[in-house]
Protein backbone atom coordinates (compact mmCIF):
# COMPACT_ATOMS: atom_id res chain seq x y z
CA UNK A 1 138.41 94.47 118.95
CA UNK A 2 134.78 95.77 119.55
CA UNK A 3 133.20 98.02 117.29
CA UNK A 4 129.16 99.61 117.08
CA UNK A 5 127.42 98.73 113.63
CA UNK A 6 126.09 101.62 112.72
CA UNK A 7 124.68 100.97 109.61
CA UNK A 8 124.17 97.57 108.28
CA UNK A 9 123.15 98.33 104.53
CA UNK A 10 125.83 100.52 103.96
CA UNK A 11 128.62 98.71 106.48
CA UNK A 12 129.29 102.07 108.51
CA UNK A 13 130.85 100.81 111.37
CA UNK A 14 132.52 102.76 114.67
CA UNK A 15 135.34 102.06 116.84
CA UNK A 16 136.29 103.40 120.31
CA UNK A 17 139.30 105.00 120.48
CA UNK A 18 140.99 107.52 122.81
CA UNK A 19 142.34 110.61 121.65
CA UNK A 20 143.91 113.37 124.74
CA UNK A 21 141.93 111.36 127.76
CA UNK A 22 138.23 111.29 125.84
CA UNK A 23 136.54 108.50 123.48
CA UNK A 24 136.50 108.93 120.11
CA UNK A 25 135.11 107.27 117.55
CA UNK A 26 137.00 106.00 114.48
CA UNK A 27 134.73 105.75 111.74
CA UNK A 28 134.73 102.99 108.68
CA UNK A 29 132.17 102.75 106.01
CA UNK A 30 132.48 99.71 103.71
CA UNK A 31 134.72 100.43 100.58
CA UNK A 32 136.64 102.67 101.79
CA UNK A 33 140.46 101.15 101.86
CA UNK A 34 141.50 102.36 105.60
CA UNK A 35 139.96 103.91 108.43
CA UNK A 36 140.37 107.38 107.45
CA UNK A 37 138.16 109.43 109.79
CA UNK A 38 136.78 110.10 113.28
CA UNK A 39 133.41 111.50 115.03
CA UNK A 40 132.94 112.96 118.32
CA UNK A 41 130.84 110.41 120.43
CA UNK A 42 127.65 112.55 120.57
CA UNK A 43 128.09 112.98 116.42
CA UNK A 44 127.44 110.59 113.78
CA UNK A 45 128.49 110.32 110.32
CA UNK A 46 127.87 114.10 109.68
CA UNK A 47 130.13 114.99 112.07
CA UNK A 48 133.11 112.71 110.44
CA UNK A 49 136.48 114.47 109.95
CA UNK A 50 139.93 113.38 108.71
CA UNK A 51 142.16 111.50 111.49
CA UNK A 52 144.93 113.85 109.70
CA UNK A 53 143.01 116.89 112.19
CA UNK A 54 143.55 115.43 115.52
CA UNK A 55 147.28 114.58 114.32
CA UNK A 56 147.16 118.72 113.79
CA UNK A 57 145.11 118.95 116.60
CA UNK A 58 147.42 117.54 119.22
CA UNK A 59 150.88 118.55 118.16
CA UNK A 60 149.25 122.28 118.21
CA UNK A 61 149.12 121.86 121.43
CA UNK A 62 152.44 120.55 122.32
């Protein structure tokens, strides 16, 4: 599994992922139980959102 560190002091950490034919990224910072949230590629931390939205995001479009 390859990930980007982000962040070293604070253990932010991003993942690639694919999400409707584009990269993603899934988006960990240390402490937190799960990976919870996701950033466009061209966004960082910011620009985090709940995975929950693309889950709303693509069955709106189905």
């Amino acid at each position: 599994m390859s990930c980007i560190v982000k962040d070293i002091e604070i253990g932010l950490v991003d993942f690639y992922a694919l999400h409707d034919d584009r990269e993603i990224f899934l988006c960990y910072c240390y402490g937190e139980k799960d990976i919870t949230h996701w950033h466009e590629v061209d966004e960082g931390y910011p620009g985090r959102q709940p995975i929950s939205l693309l889950e709303d995001f693509h069955t709106d479009g189905a």
